[in-house]
Protein backbone atom coordinates (compact mmCIF):
# COMPACT_ATOMS: atom_id res chain seq x y z
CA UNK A 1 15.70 -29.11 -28.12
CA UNK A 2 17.20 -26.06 -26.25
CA UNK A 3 16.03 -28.14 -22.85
CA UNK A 4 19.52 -30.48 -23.79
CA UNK A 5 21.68 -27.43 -24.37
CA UNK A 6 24.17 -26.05 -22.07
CA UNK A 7 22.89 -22.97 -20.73
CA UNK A 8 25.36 -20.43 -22.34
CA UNK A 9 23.67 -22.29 -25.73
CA UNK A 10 20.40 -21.29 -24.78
CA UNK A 11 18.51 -18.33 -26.04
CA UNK A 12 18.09 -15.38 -24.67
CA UNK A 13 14.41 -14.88 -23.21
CA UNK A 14 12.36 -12.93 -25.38
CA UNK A 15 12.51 -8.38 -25.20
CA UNK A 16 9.34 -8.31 -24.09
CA UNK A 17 10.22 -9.15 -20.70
CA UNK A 18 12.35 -7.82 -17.95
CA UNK A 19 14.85 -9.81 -16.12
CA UNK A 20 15.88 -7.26 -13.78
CA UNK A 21 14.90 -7.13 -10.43
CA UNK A 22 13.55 -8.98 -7.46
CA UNK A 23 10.66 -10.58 -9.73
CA UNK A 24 13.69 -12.32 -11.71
CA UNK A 25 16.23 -13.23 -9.08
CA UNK A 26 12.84 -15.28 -7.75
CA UNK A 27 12.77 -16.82 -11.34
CA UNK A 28 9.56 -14.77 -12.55
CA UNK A 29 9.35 -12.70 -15.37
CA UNK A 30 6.85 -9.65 -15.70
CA UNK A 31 6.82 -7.66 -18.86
CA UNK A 32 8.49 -4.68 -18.57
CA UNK A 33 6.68 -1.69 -17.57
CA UNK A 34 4.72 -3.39 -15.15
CA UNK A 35 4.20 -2.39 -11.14
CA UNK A 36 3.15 -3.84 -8.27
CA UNK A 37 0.41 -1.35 -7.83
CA UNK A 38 -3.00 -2.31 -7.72
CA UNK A 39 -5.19 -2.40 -10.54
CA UNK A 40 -7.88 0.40 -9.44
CA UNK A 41 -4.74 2.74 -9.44
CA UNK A 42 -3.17 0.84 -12.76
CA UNK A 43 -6.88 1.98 -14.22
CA UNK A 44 -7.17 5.52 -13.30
CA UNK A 45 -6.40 7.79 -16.18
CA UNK A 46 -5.06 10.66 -13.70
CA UNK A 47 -2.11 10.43 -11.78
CA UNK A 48 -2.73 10.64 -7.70
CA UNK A 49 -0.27 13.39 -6.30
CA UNK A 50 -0.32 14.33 -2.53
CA UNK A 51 -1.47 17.88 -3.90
CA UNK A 52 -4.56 16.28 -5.67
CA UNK A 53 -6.00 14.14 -2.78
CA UNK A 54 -8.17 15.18 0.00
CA UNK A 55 -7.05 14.44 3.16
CA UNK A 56 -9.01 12.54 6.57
CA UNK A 57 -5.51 11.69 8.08
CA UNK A 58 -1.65 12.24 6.69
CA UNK A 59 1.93 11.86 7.92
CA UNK A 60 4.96 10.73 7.85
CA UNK A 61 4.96 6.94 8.82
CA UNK A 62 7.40 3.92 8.04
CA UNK A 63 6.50 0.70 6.12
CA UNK A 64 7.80 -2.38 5.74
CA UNK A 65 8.26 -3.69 2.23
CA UNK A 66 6.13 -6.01 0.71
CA UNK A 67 8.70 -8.43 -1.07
CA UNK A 68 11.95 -7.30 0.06
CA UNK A 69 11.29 -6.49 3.76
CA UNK A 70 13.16 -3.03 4.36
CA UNK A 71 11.83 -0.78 6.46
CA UNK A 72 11.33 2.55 4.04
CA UNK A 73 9.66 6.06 5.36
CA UNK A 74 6.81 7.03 3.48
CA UNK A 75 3.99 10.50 3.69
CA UNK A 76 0.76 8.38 4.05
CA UNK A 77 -2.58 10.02 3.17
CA UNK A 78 -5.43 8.60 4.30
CA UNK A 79 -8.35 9.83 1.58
CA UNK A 80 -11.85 7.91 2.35
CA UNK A 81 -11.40 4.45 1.91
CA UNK A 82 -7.91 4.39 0.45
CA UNK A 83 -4.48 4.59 2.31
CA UNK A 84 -2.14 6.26 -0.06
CA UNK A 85 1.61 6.27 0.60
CA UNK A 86 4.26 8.31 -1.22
CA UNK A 87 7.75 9.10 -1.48
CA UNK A 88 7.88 12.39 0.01
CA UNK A 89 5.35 15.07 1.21
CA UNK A 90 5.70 16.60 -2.35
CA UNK A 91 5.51 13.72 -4.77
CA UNK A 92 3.84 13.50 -8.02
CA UNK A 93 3.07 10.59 -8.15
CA UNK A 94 1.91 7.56 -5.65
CA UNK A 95 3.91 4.71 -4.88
CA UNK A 96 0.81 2.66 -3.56
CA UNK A 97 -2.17 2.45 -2.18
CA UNK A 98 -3.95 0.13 0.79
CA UNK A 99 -7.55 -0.56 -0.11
CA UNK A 100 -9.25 -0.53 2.78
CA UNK A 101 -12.68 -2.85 3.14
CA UNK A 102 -14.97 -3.56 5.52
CA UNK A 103 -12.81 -6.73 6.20
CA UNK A 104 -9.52 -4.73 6.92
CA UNK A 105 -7.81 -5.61 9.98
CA UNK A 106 -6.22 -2.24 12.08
CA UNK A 107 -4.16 -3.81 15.07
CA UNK A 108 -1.72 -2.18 17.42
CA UNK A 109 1.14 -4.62 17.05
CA UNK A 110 3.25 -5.19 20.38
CA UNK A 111 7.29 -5.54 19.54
CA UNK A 112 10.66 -5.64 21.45
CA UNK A 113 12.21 -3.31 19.36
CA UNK A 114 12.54 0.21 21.04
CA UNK A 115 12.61 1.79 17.37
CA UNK A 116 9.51 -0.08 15.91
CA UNK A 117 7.77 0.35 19.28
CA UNK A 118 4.59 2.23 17.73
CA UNK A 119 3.47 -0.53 15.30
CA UNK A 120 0.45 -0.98 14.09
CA UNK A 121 -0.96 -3.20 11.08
CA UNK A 122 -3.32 -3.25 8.13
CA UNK A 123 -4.69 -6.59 7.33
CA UNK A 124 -6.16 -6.53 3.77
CA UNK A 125 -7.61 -9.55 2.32
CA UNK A 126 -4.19 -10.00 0.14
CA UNK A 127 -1.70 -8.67 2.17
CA UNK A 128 -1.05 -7.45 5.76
CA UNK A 129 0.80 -3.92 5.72
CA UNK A 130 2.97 -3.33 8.75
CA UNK A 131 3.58 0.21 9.71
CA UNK A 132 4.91 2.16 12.34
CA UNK A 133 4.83 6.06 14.03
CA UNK A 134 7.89 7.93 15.92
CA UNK A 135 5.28 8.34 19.03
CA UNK A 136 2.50 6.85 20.68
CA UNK A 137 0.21 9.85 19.94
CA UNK A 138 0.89 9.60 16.24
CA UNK A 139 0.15 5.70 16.45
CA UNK A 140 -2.68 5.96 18.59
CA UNK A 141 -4.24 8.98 15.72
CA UNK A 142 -3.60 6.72 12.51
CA UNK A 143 -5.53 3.56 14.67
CA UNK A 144 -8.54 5.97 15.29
CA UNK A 145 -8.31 7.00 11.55
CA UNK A 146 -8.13 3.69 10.05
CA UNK A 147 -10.45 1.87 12.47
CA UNK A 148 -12.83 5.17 11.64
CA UNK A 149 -12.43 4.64 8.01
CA UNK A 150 -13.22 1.11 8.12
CA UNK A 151 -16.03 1.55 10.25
CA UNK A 152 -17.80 3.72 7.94
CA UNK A 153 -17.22 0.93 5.32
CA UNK A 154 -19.11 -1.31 7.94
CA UNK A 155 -21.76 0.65 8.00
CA UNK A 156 -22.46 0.73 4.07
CA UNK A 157 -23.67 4.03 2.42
CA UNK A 158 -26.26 5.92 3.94
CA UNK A 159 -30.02 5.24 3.13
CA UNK A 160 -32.19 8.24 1.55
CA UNK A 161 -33.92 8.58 5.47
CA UNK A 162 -30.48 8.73 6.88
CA UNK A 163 -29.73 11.67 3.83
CA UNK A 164 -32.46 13.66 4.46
CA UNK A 165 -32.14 14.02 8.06
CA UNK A 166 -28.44 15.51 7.91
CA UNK A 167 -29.93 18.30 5.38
């Protein structure tokens, strides 16, 4: 068996998957192609550019990796009940997106660092997303934002009374 084999006797792991990349230096494989975005986005047939999303809330914000943990700065758009970050203010195409529930956690995160003073996080259900602003009044805007956003989740869609009043 190739389990009794030196390893430079063993063969090479099948084409079909990647061993490049933080996913492999962990010892998992992932076929290649495959991204760590979720699977809502993964499903949508169009691709989410800053250009094609309504806004409630955006900016420029900085986010702290999920696996590797790098601080990276990121445009955020904040689009009903989806936090959308991106590259730049003019990208094509998303890099990933926060799915905000009635569960989500928004917290204003105290620190020691004098750069990271403005922190704030996003607790999801599978992850918790931490995030900060250059200034307290940007900080203190994406809180009310979220907290608004997931609020409205709270409250669940509006009944027909509730519709036909605001008309």
């Amino acid at each position: 068996t190739n389990a009794n084999l030196p390893s430079f006797f063993r063969p090479c792991p099948p084409p079909s998957c990647s061993t490049t990349g933080a996913s492999a230096r962990r010892g998992r494989r992932r076929p290649r192609g495959s991204t760590a975005r979720s699977a809502s986005a993964a499903m949508s047939a169009q691709p989410v550019s800053v250009a094609s999303l309504s806004a409630d809330k955006d900016g420029e914000l900085t986010k702290q990796g999920g696996q590797i943990k790098t601080w990276k700065r990121r445009w955020f758009v904040l689009s009903g009940p989806r936090l959308f970050y991106f590259k730049t203010k003019t990208d094509a195409d998303m890099t990933g997106v926060i799915e905000l529930t009635a569960e989500t956690l928004v917290r204003d995160e105290p620190t020691r660092s004098n750069k990271k003073r403005f922190m704030f996080s996003v607790g999801t259900t599978k992850r918790t997303f931490y995030i900060f602003a250059d200034s307290r009044t940007d900080a203190d805007a994406w809180l009310q934002a979220l907290r608004a956003a997931v609020d409205a989740l709270k409250a669940g869609p509006p009944s027909a009374q509730q519709q036909q009043q605001q008309q």
